[in-house]
N, C-alpha and C. Protein backbone atom coordinates (compact mmCIF):
# COMPACT_ATOMS: atom_id res chain seq x y z
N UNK A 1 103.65 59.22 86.96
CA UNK A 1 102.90 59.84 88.04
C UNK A 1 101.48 59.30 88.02
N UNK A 2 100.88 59.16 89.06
CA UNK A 2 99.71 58.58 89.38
C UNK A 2 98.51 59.52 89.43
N UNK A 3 97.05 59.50 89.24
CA UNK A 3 96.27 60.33 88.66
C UNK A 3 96.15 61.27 90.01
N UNK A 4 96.65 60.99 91.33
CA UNK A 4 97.03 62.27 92.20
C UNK A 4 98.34 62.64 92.45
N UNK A 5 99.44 62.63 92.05
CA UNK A 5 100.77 63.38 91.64
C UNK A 5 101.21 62.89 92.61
N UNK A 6 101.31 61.93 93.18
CA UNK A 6 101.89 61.33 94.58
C UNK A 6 103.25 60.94 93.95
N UNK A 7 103.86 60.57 92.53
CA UNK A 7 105.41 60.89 92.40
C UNK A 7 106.13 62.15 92.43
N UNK A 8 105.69 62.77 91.93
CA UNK A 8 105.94 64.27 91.51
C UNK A 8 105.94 65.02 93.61
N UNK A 9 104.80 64.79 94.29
CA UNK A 9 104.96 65.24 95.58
C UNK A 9 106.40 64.99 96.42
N UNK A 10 107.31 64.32 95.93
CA UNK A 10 108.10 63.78 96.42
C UNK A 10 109.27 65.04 96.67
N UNK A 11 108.72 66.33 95.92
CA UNK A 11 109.89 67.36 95.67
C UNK A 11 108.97 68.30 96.94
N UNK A 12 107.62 68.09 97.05
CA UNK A 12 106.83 68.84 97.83
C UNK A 12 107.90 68.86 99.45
N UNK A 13 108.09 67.24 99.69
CA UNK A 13 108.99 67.13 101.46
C UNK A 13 110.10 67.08 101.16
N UNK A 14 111.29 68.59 101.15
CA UNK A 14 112.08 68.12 101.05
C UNK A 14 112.59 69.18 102.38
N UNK A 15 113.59 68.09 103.03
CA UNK A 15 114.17 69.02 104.19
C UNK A 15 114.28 70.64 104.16
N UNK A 16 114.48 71.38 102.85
CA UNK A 16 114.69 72.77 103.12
C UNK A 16 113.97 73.27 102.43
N UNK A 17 112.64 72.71 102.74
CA UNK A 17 111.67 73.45 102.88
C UNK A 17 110.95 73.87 104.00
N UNK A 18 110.46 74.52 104.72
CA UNK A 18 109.66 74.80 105.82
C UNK A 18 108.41 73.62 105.44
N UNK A 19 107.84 72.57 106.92
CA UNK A 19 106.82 71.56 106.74
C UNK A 19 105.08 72.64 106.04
N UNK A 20 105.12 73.94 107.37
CA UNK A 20 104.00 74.19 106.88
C UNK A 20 103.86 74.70 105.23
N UNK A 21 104.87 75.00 104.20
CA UNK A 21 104.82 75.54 103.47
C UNK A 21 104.56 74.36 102.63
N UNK A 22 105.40 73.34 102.82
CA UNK A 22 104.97 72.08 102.04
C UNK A 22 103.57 71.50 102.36
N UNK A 23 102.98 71.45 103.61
CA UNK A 23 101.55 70.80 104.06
C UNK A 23 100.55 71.67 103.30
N UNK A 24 100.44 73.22 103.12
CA UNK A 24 99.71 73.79 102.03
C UNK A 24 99.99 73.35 100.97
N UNK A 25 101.06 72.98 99.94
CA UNK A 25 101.00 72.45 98.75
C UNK A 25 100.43 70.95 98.68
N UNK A 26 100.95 70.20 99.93
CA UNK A 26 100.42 68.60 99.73
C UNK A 26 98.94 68.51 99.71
N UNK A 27 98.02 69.98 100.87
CA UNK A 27 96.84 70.26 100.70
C UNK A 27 96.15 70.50 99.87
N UNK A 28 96.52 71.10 98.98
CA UNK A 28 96.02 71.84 97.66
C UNK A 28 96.20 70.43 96.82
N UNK A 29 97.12 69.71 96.44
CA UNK A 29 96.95 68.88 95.40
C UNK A 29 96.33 67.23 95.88
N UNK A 30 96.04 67.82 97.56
CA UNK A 30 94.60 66.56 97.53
C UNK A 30 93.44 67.16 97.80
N UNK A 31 93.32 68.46 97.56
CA UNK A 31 91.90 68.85 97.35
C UNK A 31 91.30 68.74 99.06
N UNK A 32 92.37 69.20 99.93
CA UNK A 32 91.76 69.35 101.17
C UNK A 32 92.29 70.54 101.73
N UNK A 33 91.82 71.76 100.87
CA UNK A 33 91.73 73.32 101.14
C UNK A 33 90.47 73.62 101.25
N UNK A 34 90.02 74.29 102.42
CA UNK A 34 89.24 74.92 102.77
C UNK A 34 88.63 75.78 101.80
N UNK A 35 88.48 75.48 99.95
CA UNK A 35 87.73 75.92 99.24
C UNK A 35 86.44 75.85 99.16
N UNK A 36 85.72 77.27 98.78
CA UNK A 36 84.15 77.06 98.10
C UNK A 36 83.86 75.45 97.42
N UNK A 37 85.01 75.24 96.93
CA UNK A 37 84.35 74.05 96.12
C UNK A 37 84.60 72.88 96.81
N UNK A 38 85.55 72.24 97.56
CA UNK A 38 85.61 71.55 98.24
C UNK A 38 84.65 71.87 99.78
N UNK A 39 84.33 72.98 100.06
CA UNK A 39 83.36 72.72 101.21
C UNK A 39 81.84 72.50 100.52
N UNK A 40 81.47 73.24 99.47
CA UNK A 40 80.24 72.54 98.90
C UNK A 40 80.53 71.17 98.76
N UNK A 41 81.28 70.08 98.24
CA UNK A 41 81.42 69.04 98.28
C UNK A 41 81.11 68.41 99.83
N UNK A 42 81.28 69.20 100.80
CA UNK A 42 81.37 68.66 102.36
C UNK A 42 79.87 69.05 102.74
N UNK A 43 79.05 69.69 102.23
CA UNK A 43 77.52 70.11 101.94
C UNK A 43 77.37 71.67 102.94
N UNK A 44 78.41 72.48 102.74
CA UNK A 44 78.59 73.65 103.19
C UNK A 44 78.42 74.74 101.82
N UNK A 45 77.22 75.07 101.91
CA UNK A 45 77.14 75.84 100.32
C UNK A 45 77.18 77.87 101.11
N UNK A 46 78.44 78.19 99.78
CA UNK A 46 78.63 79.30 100.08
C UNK A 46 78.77 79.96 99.18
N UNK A 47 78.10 81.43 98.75
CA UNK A 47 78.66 82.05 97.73
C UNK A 47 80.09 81.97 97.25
N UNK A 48 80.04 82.02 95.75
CA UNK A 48 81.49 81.46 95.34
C UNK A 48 82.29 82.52 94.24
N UNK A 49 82.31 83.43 94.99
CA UNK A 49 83.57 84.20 94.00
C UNK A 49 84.72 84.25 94.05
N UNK A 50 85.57 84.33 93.26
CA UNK A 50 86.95 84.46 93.56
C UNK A 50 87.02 86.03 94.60
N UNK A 51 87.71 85.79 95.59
CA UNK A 51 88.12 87.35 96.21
C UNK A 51 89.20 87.71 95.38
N UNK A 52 89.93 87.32 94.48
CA UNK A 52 90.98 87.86 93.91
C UNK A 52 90.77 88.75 92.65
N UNK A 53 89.40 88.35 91.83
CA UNK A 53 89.46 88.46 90.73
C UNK A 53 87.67 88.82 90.76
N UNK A 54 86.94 88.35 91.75
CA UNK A 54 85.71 88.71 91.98
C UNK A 54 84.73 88.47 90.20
N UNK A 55 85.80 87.76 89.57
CA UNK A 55 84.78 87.65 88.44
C UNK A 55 84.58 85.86 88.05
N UNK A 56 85.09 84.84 88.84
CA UNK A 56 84.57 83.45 88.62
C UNK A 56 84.43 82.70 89.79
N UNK A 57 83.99 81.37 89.92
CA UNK A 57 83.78 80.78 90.70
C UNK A 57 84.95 79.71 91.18
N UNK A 58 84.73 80.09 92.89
CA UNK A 58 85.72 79.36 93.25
C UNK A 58 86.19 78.22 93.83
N UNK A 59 86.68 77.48 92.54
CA UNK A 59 87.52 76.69 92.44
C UNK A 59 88.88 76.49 93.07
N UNK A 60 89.66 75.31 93.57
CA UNK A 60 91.22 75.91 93.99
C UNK A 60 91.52 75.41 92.45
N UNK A 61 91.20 74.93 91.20
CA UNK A 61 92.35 74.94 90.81
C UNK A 61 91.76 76.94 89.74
N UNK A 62 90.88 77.18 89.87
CA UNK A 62 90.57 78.48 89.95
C UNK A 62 91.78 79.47 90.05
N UNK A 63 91.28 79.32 91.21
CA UNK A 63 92.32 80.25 92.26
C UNK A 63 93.66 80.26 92.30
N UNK A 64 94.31 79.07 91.86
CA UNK A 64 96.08 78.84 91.66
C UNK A 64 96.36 78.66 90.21
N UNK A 65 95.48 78.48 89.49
CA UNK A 65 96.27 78.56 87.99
C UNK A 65 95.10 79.09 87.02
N UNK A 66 94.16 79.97 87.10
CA UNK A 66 93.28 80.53 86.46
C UNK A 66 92.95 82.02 86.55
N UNK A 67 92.96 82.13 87.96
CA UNK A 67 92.90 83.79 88.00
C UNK A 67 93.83 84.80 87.54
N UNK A 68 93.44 86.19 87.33
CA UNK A 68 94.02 86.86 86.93
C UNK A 68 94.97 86.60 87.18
N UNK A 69 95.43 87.21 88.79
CA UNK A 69 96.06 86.86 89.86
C UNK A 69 97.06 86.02 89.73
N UNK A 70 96.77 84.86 90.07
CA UNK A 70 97.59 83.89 89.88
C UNK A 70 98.55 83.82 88.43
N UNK A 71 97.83 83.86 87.52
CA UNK A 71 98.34 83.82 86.23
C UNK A 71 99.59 84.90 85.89
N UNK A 72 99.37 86.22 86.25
CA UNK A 72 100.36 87.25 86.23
C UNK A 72 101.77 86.36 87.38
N UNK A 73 101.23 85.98 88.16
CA UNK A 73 102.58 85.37 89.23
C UNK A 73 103.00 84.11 88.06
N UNK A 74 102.55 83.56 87.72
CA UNK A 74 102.67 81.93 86.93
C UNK A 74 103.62 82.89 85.44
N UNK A 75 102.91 83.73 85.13
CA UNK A 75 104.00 84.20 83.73
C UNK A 75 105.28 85.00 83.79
N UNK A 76 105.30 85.05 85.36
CA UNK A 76 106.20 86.16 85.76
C UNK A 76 107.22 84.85 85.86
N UNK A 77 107.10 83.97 86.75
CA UNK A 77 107.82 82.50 87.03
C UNK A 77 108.39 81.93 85.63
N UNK A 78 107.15 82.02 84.75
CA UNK A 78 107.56 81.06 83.14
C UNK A 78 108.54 82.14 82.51
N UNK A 79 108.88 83.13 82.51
CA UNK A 79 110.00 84.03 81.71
C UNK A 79 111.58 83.72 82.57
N UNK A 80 111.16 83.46 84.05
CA UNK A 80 112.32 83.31 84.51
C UNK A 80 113.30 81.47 83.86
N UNK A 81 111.86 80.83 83.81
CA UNK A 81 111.99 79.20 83.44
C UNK A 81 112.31 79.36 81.58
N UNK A 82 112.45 80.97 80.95
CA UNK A 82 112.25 80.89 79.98
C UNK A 82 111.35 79.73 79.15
N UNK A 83 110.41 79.41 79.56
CA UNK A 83 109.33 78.29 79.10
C UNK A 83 107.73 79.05 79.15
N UNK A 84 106.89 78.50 78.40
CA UNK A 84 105.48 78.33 78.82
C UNK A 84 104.48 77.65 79.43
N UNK A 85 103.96 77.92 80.83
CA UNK A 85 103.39 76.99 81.07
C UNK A 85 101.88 77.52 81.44
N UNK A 86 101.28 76.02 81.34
CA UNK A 86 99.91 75.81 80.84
C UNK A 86 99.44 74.70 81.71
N UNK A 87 99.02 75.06 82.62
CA UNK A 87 98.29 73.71 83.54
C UNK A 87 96.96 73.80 83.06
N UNK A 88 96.82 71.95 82.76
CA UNK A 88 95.40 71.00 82.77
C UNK A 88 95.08 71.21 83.98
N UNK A 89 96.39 70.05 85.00
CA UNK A 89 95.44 69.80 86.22
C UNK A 89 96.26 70.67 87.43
N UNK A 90 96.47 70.33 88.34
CA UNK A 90 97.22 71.03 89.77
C UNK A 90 98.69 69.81 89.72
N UNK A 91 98.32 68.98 88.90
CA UNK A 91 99.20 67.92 88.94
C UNK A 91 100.30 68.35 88.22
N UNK A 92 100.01 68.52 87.01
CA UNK A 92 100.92 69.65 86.37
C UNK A 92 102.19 70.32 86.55
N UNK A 93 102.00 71.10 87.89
CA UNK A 93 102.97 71.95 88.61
C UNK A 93 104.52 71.08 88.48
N UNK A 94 104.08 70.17 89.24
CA UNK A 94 105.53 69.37 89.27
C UNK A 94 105.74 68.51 88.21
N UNK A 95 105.01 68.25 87.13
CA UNK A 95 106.29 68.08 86.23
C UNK A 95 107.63 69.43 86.14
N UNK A 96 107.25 70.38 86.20
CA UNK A 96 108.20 70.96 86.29
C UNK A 96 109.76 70.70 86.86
N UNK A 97 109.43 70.05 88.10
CA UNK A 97 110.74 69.29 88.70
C UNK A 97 111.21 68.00 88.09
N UNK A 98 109.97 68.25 87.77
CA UNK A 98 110.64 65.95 86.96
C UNK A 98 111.21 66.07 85.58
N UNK A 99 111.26 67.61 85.07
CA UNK A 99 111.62 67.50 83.69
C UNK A 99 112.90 67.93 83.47
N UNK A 100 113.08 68.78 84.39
CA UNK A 100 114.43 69.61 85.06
C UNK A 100 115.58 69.21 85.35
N UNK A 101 116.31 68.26 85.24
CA UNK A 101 117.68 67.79 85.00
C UNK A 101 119.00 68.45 85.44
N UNK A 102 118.55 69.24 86.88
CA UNK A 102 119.89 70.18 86.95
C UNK A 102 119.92 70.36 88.50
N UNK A 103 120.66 71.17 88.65
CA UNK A 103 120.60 71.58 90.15
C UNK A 103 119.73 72.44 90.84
N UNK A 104 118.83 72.78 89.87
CA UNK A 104 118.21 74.03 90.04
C UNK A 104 116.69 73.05 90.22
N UNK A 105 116.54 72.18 91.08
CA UNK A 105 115.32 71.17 90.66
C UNK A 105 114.33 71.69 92.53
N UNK A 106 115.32 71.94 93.28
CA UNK A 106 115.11 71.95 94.44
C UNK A 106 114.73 73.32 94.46
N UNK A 107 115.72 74.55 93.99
CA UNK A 107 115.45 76.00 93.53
C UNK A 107 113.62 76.49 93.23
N UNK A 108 113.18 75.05 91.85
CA UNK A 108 112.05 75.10 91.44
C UNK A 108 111.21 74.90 92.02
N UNK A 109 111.14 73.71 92.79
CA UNK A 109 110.35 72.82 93.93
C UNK A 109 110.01 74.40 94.91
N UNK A 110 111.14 74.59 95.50
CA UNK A 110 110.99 75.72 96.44
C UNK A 110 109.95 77.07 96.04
N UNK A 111 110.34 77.60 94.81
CA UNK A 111 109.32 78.08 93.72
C UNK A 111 108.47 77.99 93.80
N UNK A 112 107.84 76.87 93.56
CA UNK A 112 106.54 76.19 93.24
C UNK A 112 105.63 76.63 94.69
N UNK A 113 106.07 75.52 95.59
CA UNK A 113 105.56 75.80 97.07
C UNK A 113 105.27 77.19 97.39
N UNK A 114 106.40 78.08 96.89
CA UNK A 114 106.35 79.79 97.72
C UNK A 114 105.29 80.67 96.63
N UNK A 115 105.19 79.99 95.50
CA UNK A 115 104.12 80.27 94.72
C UNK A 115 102.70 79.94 95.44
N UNK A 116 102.24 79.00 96.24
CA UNK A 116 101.24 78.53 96.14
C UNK A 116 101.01 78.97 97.70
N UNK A 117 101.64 79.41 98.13
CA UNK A 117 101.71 79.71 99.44
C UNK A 117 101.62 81.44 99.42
N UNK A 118 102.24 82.15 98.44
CA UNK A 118 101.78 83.74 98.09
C UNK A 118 100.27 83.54 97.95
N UNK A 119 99.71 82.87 96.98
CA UNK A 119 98.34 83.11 96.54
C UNK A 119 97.44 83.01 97.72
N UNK A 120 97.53 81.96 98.42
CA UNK A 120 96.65 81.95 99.24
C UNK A 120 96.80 82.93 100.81
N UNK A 121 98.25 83.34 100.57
CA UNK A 121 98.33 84.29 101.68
C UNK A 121 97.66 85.62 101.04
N UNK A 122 97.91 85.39 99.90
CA UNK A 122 96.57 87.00 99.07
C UNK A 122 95.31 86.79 99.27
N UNK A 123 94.79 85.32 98.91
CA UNK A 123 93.60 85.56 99.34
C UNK A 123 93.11 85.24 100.80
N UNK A 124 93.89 84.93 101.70
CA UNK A 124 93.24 85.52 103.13
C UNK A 124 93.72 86.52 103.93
N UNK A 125 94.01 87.36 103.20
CA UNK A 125 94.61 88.91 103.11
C UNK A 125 92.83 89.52 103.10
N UNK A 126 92.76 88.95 101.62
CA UNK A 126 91.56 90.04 101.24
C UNK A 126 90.28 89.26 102.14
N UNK A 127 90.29 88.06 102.12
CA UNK A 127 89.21 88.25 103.44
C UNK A 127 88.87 87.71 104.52
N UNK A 128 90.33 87.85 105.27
CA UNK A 128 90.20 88.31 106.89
C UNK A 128 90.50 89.37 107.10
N UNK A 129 91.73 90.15 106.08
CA UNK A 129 91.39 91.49 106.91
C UNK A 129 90.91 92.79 105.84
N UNK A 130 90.26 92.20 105.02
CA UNK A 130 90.60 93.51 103.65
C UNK A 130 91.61 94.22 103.16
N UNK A 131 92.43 93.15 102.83
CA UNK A 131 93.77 94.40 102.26
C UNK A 131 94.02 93.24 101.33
N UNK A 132 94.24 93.87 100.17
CA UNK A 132 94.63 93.60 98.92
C UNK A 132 96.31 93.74 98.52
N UNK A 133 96.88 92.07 98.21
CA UNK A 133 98.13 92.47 98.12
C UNK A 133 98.57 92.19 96.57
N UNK A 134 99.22 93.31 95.72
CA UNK A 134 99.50 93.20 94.22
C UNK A 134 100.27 92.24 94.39
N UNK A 135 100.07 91.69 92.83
CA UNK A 135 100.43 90.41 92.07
C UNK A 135 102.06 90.94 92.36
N UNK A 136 102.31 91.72 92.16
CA UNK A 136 104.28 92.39 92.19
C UNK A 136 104.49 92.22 93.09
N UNK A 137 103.89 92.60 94.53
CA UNK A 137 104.42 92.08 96.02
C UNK A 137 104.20 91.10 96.14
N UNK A 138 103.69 90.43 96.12
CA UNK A 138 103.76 88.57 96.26
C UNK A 138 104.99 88.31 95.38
N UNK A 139 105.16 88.66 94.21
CA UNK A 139 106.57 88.13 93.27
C UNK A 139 107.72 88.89 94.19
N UNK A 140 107.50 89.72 94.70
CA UNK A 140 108.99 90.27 95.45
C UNK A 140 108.77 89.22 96.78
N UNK A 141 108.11 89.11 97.50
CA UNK A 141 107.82 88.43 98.90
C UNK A 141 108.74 86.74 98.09
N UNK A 142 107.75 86.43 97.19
CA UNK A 142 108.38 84.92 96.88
C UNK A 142 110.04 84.79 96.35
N UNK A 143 110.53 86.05 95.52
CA UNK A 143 111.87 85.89 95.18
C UNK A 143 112.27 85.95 96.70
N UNK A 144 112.23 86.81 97.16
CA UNK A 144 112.82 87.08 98.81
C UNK A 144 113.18 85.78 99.50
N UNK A 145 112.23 85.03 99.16
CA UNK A 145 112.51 83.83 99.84
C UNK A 145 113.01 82.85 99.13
N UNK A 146 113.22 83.47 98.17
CA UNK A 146 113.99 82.40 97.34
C UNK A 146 114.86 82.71 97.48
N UNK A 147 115.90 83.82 97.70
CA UNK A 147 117.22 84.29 97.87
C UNK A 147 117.63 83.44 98.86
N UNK A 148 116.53 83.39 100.09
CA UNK A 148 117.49 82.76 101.42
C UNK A 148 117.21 81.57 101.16
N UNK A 149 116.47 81.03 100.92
CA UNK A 149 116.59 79.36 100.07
C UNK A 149 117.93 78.40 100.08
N UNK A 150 117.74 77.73 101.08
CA UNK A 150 119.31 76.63 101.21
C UNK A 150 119.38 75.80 99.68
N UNK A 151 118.36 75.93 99.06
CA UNK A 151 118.33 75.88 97.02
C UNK A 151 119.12 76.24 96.35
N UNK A 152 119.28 77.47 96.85
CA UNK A 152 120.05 78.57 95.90
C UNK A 152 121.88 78.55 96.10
N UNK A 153 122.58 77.31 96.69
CA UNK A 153 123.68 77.20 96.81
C UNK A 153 124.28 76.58 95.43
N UNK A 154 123.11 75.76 94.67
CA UNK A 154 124.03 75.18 93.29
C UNK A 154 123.23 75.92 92.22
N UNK A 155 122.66 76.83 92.47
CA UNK A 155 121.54 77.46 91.12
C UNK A 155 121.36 79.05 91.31
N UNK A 156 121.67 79.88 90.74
CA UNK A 156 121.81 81.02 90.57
C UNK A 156 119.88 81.49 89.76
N UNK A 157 119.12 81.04 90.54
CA UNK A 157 118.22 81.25 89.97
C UNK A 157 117.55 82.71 90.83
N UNK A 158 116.47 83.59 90.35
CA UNK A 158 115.99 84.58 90.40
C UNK A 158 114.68 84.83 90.03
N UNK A 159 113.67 84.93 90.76
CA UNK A 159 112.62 85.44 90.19
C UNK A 159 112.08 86.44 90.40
């Protein structure tokens, strides 16, 4: 994989996935999310807290593999993968699919995406309209969609 995961993205387009659900993940791992930190980079300086966690600065890789938040969804995922995981970078994520050797690779992929696609539907929950959605309803919202998942025909997976 190349130092922007452009092999590993390859699980990001896959027909049964919904495009917009994949265009937020392909977004996020080129760093063209409408983050605090990527719009200070664009010379748009804005207070920077996490809305999720209101206690660090926000970062996307912050926000998807550091916050409270996120992290409770990420350990809830690693018991189902019976594994531990520990992201360096955002690149990270998909080794998960490249290490995976089974039928259940597309299952994960799908995972991954509906993971990264909960978080940020939490945080513009909390601020466009103020409502706060628990780390448990996002894990029920994302299994949900993993059930109907055209994935889930060779993999009995569950999260």
């Amino acid at each position: 994989m190349n130092s922007r995961g452009t092999t590993s993205l390859r699980w990001v387009w896959s027909k049964d996935i919904p495009p917009s659900k994949s265009l937020l993940a392909w977004r996020l791992m080129h760093d063209k999310l409408p983050t605090y930190d990527n719009l200070a980079m664009r010379g748009c300086s804005l207070p920077s807290m996490c809305s999720l966690c209101m206690l660090n600065t926000k970062t996307s890789f912050h926000l998807f593999f550091q916050c409270p938040y996120a992290i409770n969804i990420w350990r809830c995922f690693a018991s189902i993968l019976n594994c531990s995981l520990h992201f360096q970078t955002k690149q990270d994520i998909w080794s998960l699919c490249d290490r995976n050797r089974n039928p259940c690779k597309l299952a994960i992929s799908y995972a991954l995406i509906n993971i990264i696609n909960a978080i940020w539907f939490s945080i513009n929950q909390i601020r466009f309209k103020s409502k706060k959605i628990h780390w448990k309803t996002a894990i029920s919202i994302i299994n949900s969609l993993i059930q109907m998942s055209p994935s889930q025909e060779n993999c009995n997976f569950h999260y």
